[in-house]
C-alpha atoms as a PDB file:
ATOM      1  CA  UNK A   1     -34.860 -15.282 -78.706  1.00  0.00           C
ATOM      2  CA  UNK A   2     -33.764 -15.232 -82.512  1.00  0.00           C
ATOM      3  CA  UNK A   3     -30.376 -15.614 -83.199  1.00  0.00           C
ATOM      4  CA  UNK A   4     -28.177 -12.552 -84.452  1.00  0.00           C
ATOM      5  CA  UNK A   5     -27.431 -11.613 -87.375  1.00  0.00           C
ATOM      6  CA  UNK A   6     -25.366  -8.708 -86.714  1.00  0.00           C
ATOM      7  CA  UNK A   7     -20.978  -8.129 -86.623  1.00  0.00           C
ATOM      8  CA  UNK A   8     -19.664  -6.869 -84.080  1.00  0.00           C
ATOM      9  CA  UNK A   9     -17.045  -5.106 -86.004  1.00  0.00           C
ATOM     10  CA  UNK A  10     -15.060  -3.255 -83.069  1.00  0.00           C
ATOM     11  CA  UNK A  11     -16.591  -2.676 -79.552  1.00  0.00           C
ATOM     12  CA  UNK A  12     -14.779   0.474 -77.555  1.00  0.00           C
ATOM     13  CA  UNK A  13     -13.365  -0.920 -74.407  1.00  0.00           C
ATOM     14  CA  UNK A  14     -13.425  -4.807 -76.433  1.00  0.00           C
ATOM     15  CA  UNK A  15     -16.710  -6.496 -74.155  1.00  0.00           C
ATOM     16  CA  UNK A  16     -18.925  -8.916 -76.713  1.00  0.00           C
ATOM     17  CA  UNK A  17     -22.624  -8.762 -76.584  1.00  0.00           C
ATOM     18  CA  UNK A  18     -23.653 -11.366 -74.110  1.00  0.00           C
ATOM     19  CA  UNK A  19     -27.432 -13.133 -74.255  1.00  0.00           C
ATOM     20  CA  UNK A  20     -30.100 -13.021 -71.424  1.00  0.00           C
ATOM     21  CA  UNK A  21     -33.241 -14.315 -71.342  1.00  0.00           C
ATOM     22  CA  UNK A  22     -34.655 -12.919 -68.149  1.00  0.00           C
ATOM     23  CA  UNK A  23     -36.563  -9.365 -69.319  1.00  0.00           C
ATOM     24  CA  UNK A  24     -37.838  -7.319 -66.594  1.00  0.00           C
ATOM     25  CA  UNK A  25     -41.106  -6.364 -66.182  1.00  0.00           C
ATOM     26  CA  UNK A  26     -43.022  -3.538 -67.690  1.00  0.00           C
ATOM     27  CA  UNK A  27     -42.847  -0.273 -64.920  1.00  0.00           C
ATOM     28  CA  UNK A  28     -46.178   2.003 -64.161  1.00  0.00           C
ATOM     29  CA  UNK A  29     -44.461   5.083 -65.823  1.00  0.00           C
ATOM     30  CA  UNK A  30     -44.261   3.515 -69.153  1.00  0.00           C
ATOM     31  CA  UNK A  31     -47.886   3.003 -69.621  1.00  0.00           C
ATOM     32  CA  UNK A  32     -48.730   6.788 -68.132  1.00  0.00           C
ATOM     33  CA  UNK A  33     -46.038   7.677 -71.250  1.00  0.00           C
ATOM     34  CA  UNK A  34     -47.678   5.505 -73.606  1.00  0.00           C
ATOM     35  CA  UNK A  35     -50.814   7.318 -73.278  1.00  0.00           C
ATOM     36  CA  UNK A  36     -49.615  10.834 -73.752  1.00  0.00           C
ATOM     37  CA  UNK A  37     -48.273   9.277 -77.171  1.00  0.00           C
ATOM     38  CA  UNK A  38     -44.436   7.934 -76.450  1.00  0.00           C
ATOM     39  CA  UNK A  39     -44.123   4.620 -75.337  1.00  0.00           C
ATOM     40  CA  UNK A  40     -40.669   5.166 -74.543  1.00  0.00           C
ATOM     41  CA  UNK A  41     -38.045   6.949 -73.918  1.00  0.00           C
ATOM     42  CA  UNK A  42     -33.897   7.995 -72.553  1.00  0.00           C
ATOM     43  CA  UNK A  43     -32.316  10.748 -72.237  1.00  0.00           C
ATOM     44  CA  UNK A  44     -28.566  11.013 -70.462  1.00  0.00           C
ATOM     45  CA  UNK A  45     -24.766  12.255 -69.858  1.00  0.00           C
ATOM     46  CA  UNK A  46     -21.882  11.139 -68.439  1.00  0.00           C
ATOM     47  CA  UNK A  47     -18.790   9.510 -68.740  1.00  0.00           C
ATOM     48  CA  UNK A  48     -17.205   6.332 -67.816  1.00  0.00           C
ATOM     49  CA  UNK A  49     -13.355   5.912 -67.086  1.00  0.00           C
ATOM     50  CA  UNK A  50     -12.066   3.073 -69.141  1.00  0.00           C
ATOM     51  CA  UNK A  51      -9.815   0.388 -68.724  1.00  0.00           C
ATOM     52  CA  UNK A  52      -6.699   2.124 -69.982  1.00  0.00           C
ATOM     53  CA  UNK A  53      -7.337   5.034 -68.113  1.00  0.00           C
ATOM     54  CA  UNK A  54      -8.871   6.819 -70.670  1.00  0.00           C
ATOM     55  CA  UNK A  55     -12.571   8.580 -70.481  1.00  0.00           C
ATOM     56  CA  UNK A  56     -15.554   8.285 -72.895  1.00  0.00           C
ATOM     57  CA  UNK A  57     -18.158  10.832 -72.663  1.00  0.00           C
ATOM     58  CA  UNK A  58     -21.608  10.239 -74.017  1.00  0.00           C
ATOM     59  CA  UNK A  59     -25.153  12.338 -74.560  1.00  0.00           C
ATOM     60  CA  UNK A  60     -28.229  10.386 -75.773  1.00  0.00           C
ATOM     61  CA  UNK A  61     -31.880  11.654 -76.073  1.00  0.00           C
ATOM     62  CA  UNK A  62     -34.383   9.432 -77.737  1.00  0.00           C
ATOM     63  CA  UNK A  63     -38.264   8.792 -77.598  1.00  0.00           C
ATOM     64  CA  UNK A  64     -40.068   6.132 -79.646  1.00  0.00           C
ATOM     65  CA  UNK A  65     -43.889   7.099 -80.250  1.00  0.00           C
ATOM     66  CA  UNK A  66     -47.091   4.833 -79.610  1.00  0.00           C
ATOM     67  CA  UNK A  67     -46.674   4.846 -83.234  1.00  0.00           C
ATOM     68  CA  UNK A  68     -43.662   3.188 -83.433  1.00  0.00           C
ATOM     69  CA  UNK A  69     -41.419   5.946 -84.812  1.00  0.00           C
ATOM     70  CA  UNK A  70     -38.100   6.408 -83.031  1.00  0.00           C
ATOM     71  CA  UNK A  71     -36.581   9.846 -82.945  1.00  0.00           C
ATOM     72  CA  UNK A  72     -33.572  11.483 -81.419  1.00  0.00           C
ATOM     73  CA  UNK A  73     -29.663  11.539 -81.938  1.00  0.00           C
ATOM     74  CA  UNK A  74     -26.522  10.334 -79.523  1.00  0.00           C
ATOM     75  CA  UNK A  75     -22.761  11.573 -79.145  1.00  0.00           C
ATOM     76  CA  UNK A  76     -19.765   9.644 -78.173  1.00  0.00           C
ATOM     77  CA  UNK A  77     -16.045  10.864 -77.560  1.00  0.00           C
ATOM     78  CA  UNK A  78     -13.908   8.608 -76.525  1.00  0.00           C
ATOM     79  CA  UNK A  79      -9.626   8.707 -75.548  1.00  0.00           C
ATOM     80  CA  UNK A  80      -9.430  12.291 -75.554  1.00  0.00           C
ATOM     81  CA  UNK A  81     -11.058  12.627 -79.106  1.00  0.00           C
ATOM     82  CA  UNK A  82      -9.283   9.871 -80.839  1.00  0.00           C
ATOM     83  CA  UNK A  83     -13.419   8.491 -81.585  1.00  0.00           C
ATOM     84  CA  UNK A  84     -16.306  11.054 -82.391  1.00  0.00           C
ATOM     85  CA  UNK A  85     -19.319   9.362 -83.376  1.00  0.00           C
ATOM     86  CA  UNK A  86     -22.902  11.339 -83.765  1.00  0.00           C
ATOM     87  CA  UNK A  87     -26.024  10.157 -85.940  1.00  0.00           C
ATOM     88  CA  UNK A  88     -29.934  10.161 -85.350  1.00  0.00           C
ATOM     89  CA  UNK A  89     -31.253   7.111 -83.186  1.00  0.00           C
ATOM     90  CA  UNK A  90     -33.676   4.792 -85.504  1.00  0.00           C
ATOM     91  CA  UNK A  91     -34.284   2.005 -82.887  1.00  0.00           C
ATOM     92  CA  UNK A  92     -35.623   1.848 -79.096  1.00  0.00           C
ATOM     93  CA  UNK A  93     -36.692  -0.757 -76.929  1.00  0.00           C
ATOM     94  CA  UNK A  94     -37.430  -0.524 -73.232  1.00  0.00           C
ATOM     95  CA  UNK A  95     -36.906  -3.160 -70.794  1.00  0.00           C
ATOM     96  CA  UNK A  96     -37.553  -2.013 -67.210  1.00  0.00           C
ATOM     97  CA  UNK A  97     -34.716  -0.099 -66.320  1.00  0.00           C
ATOM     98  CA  UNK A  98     -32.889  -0.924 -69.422  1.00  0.00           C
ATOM     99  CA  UNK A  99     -32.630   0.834 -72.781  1.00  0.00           C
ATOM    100  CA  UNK A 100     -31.428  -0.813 -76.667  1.00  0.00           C
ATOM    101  CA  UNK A 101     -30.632   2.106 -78.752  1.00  0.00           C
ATOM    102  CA  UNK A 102     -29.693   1.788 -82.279  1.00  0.00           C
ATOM    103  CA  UNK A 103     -28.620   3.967 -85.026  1.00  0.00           C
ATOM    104  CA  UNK A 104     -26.724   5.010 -87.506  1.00  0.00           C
ATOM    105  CA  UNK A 105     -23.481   7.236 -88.062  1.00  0.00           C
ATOM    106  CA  UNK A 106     -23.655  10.712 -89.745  1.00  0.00           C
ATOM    107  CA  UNK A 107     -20.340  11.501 -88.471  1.00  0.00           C
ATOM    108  CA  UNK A 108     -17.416  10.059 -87.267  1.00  0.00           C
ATOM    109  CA  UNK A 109     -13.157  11.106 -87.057  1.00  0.00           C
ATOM    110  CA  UNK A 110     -11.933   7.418 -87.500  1.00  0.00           C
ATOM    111  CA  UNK A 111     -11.352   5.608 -90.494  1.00  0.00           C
ATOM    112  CA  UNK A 112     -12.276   2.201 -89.489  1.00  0.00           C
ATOM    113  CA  UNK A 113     -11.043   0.110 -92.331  1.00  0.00           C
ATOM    114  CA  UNK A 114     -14.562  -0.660 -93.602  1.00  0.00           C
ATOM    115  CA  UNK A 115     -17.619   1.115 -94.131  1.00  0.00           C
ATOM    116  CA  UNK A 116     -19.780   1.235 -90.736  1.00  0.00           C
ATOM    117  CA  UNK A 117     -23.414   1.343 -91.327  1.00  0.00           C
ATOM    118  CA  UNK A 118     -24.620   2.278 -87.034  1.00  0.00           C
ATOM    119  CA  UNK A 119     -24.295   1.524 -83.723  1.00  0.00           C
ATOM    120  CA  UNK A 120     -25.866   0.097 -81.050  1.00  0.00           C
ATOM    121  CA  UNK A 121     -25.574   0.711 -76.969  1.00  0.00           C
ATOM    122  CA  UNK A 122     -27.693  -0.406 -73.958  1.00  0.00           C
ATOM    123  CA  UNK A 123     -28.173   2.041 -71.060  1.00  0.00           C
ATOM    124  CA  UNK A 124     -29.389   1.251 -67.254  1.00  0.00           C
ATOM    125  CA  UNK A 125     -31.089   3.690 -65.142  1.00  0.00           C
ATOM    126  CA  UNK A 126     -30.262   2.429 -61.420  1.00  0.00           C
ATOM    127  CA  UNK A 127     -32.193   5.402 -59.880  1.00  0.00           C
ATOM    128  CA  UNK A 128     -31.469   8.689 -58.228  1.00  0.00           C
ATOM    129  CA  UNK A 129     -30.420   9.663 -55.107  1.00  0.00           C
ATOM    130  CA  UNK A 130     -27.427   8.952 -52.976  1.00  0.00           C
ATOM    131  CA  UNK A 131     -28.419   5.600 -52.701  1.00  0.00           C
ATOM    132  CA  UNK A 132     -28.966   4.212 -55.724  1.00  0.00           C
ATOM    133  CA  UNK A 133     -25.783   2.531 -58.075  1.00  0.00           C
ATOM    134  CA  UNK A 134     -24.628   4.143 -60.787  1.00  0.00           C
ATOM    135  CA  UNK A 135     -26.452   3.952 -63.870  1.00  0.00           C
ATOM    136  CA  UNK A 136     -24.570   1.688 -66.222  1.00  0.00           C
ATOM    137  CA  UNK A 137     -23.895   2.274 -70.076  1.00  0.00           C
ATOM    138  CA  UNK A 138     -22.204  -0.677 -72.546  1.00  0.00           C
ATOM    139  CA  UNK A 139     -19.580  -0.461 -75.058  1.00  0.00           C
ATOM    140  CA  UNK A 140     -20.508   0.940 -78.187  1.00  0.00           C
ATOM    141  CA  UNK A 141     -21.381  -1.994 -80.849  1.00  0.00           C
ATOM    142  CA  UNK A 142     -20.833  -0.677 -84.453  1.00  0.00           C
ATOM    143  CA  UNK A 143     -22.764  -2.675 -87.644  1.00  0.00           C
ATOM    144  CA  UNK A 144     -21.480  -3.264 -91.193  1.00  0.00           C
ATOM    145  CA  UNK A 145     -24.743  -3.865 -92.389  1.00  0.00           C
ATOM    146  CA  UNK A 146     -28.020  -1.782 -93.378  1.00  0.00           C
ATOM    147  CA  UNK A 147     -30.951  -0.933 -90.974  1.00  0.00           C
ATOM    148  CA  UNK A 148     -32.699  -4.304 -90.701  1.00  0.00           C
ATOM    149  CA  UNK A 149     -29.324  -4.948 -88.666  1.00  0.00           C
ATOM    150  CA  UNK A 150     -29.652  -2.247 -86.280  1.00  0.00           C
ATOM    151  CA  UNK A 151     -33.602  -3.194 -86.094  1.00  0.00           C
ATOM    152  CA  UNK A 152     -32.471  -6.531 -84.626  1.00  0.00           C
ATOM    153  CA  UNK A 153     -30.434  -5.980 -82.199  1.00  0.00           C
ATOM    154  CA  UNK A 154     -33.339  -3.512 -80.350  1.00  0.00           C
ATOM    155  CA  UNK A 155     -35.887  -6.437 -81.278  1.00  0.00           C
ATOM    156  CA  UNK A 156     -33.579  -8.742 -79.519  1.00  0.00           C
ATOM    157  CA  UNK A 157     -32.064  -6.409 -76.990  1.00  0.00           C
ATOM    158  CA  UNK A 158     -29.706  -8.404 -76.049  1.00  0.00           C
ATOM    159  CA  UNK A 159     -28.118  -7.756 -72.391  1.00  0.00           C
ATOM    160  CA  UNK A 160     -24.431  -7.154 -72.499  1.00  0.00           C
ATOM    161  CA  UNK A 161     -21.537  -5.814 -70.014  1.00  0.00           C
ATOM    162  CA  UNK A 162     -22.291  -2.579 -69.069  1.00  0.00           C
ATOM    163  CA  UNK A 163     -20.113  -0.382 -67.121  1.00  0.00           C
ATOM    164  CA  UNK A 164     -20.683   2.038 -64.346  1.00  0.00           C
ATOM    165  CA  UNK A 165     -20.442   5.498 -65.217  1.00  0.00           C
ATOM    166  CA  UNK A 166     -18.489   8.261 -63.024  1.00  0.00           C
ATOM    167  CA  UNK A 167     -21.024  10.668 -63.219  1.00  0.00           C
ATOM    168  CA  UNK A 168     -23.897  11.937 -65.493  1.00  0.00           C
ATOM    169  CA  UNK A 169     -27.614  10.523 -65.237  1.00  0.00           C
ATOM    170  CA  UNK A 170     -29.470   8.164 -67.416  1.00  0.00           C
ATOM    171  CA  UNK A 171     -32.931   8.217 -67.660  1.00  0.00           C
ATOM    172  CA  UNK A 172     -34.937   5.395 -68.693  1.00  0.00           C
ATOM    173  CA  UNK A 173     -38.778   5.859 -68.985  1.00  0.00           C
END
């Protein structure tokens, strides 16, 4: 795995990205998708409590194309408001249950001290039913640089922390 180049300027709830090098296999639904044209895809809601008590909600639809184009957009709230970000996704990779979006920011309520470029999250789709875990969602992971940045961190999908979330569904395909 390359190394990466990206800062990690400010992570909401403070985890760091950690590395992994143990990618899951390829599921049967993915290649059915891939032949209809979208290799992959995720789609969810929810929110998670955090830490300090305070909630984050979160909505996230993207699909990347056999192609390789990635379209789609995400929204995150988070402490009551304090943090709205929204922007287009531009990055997707798919890793068994396990999704690396990236993207950038067309809006956001915080002045962060510096210019922020995107963001990156990775979201886990444990299943469905009453027996499954909760599906699992990191801290956001905002970048100071352009788009190659963004690009590497779904190339390299690193696995982080992730948190459970309280309620919502994520869907990985």
């Amino acid at each position: 795995m390359r190394a990466h180049r990206f800062t990690a300027l400010l992570a909401l709830g403070g985890a760091a990205l950690l590395a992994c090098d143990h990618p899951a296999e390829p599921r049967p639904a993915e290649a059915l998708a891939s032949s209809r044209g979208v290799a992959a895809s995720v789609t969810g809601a929810g929110h998670i409590t955090r830490e300090d008590g305070s909630k984050r909600h979160f909505t996230i639809s993207a699909t990347r194309r056999a192609d390789g184009t990635t379209t789609g957009e995400y929204n995150l709230v988070s402490g009551a408001g304090a943090v709205r970000l929204h922007g287009p996704v531009t990055c997707l990779t798919v890793i068994g249950n396990r999704a690396f979006v990236g993207g950038t920011i067309d809006r956001f309520n915080v002045d962060f001290g510096t210019p922020l470029f995107g963001v990156a999250i990775e979201l886990v789709d444990n299943g469905e039913g009453g027996g499954a875990a909760p599906d699992e969602i990191s801290n956001v992971f905002f970048f100071i640089n352009g788009p190659e940045e963004i690009q590497q961190y779904c190339d390299d999908h690193p696995l982080g922390p992730v948190l459970p979330i309280d309620d919502g569904d994520i869907s990985v395909r």
